[in-house]
N, C-alpha and C. Protein backbone atom coordinates (compact mmCIF):
# COMPACT_ATOMS: atom_id res chain seq x y z
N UNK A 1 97.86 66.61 104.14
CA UNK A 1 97.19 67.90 104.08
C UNK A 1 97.12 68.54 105.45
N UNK A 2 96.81 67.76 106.37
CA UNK A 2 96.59 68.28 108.06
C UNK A 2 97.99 68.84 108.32
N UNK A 3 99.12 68.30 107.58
CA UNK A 3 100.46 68.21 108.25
C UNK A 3 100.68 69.78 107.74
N UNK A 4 100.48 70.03 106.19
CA UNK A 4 100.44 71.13 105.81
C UNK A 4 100.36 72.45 106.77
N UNK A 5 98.83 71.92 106.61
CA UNK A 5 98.05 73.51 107.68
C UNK A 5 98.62 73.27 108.70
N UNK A 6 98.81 72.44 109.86
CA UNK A 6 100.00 72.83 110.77
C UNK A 6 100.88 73.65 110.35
N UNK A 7 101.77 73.08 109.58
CA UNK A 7 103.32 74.10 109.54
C UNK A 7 102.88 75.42 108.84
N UNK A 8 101.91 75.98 108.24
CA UNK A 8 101.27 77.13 108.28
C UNK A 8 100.81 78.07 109.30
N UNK A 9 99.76 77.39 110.10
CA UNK A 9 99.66 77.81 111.29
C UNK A 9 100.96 78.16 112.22
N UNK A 10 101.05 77.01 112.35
CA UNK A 10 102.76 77.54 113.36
C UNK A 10 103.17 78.45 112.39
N UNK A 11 104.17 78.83 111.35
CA UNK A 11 105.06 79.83 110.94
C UNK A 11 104.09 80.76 111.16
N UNK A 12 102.75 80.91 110.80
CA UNK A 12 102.20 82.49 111.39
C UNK A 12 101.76 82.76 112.43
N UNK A 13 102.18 81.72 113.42
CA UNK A 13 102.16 81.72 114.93
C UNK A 13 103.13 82.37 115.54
N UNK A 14 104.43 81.52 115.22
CA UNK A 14 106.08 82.01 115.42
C UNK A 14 105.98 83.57 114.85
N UNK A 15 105.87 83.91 113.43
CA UNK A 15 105.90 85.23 112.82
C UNK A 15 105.29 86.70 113.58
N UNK A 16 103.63 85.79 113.78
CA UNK A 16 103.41 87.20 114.66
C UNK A 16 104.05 87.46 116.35
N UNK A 17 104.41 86.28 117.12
CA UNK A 17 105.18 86.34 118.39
C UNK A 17 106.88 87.08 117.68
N UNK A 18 107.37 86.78 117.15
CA UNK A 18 108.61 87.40 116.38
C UNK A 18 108.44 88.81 116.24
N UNK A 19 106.75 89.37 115.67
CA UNK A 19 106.45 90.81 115.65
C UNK A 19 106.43 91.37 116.64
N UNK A 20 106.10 90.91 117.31
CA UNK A 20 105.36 91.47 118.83
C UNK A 20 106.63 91.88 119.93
N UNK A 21 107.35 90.96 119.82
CA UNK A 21 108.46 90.63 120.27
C UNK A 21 109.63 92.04 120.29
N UNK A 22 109.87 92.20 118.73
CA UNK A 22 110.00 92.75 118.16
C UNK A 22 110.17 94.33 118.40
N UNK A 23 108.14 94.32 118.51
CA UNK A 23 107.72 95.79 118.59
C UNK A 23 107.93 96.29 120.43
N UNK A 24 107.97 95.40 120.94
CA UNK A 24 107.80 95.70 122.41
C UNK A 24 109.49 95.85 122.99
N UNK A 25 110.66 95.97 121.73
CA UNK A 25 111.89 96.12 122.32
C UNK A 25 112.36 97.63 122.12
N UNK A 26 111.50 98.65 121.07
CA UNK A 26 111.67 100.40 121.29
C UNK A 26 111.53 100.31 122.09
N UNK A 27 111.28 100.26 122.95
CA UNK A 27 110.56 100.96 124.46
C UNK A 27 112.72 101.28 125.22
N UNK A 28 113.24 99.44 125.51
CA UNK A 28 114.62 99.62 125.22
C UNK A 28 115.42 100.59 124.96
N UNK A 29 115.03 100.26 123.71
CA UNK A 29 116.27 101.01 122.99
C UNK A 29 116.32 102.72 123.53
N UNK A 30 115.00 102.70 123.56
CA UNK A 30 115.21 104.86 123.91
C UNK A 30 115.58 104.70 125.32
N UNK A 31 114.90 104.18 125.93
CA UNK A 31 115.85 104.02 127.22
C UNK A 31 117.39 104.08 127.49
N UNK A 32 117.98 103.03 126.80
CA UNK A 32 119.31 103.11 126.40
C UNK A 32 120.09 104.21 126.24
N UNK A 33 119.37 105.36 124.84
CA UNK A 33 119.60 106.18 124.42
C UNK A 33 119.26 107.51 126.24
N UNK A 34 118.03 107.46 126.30
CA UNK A 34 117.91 108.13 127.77
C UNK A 34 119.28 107.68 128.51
N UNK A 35 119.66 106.77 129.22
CA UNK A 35 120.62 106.60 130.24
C UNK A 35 121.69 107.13 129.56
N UNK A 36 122.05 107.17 128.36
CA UNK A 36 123.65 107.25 127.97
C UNK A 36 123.53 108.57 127.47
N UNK A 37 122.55 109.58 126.81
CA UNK A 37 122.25 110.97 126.59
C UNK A 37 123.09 111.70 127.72
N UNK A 38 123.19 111.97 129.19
CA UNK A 38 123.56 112.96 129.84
C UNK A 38 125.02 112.44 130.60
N UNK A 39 125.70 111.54 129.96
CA UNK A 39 127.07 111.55 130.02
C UNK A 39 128.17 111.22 128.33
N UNK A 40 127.31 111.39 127.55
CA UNK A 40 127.53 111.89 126.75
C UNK A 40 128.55 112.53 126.28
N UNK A 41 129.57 112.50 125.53
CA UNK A 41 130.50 113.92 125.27
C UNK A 41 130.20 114.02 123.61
N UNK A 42 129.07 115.12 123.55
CA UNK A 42 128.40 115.22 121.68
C UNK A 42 128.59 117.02 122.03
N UNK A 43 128.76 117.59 121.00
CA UNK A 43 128.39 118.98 120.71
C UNK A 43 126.69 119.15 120.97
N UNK A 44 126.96 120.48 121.17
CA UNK A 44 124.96 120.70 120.94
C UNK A 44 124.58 120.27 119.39
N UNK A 45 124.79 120.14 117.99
CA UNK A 45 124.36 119.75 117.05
C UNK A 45 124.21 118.24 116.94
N UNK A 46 124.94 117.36 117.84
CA UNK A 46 124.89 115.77 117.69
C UNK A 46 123.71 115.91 118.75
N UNK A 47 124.04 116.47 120.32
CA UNK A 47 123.16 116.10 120.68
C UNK A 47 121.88 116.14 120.58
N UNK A 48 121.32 117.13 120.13
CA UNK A 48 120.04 117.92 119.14
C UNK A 48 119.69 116.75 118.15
N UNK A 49 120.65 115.96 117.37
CA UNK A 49 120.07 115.00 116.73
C UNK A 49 119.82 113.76 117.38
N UNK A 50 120.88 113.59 118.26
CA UNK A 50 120.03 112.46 118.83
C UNK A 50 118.97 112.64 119.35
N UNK A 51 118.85 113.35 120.31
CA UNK A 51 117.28 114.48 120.63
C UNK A 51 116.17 113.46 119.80
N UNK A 52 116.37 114.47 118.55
CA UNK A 52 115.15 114.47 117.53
C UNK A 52 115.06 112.99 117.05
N UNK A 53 116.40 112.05 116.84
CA UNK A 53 116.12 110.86 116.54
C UNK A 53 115.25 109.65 117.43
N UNK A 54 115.64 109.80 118.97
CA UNK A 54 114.92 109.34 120.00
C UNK A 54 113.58 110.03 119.87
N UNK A 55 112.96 110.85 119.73
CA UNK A 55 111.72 111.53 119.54
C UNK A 55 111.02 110.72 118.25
N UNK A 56 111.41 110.76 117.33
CA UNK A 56 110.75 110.31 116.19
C UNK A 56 110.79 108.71 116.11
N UNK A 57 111.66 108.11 116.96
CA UNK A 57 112.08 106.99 117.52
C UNK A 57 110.99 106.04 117.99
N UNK A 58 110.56 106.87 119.12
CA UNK A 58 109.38 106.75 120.05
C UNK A 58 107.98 106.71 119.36
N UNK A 59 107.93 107.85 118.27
CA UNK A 59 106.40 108.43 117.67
C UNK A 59 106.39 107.25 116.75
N UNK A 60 107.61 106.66 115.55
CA UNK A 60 107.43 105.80 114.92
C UNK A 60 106.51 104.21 115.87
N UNK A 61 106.98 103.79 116.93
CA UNK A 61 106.88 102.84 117.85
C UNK A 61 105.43 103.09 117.85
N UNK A 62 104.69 104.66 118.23
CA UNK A 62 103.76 104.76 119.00
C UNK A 62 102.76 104.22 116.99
N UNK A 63 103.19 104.60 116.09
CA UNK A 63 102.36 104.60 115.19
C UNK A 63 102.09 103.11 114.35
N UNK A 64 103.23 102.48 115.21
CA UNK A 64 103.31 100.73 114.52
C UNK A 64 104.25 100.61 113.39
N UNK A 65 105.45 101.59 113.39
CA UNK A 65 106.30 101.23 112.18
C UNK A 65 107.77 100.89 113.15
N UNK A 66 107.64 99.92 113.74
CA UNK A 66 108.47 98.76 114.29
C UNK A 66 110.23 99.26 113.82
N UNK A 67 109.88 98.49 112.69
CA UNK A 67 111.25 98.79 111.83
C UNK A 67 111.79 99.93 111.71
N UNK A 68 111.31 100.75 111.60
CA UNK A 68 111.50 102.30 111.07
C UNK A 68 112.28 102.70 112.59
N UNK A 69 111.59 102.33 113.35
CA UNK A 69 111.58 102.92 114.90
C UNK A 69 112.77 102.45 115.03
N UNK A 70 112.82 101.36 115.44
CA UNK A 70 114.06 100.70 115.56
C UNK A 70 115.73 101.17 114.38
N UNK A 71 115.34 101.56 113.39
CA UNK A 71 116.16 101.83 112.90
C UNK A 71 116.63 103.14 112.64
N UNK A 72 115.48 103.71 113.01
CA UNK A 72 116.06 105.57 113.53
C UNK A 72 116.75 105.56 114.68
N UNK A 73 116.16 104.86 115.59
CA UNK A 73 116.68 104.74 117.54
C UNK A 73 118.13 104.02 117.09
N UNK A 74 118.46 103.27 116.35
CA UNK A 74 119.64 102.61 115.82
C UNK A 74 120.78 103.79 115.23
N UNK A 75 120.18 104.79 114.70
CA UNK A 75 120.88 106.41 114.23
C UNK A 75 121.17 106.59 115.16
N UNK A 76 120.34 107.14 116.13
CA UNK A 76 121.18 107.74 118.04
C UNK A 76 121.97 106.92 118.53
N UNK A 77 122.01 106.19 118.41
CA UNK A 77 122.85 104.92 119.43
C UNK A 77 124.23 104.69 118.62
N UNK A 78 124.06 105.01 117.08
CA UNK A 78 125.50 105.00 116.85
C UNK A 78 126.42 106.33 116.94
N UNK A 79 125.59 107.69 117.00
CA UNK A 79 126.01 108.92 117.26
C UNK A 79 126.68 108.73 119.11
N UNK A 80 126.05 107.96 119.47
CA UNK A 80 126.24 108.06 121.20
C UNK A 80 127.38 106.72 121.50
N UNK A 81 127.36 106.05 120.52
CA UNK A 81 128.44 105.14 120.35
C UNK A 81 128.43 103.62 121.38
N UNK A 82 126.50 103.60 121.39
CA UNK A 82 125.93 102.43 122.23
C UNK A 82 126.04 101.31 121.49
């Protein structure tokens, strides 16, 4: 039974360091997107979206939707071809 609640404890030990982990790598990614934005070769309509995708990128991050964030900032980065 003790052995149990260990390997419980740990996996939601590991799980939330995995979150955290996780959430603290947007910061990255728009960066990324920042350095590679102004050499760039996009029209004004790509670049405008990446724009807005790094923006909403960031706000997702700031609101705790990790995933979301990461996977919008993942939209710019393939328009910019990071």
């Amino acid at each position: 039974m003790k052995r149990l609640a260990l390997t419980v404890v740990l996996t939601a030990a590991l799980a939330a360091i995995a979150t955290t982990a996780a959430a603290h790598n947007c910061p990255n990614e728009w960066k990324a997107i920042d350095a590679a934005l102004p050499k760039a070769k996009l029209d004004a309509k790509q670049a405008a979206e990446v724009k807005k995708l790094r923006a909403d990128g960031e706000q997702l991050h700031k609101d705790g939707k990790h995933s979301e964030s990461m996977a919008t900032l993942g939209k710019a980065k393939k328009i910019l071809k990071i």
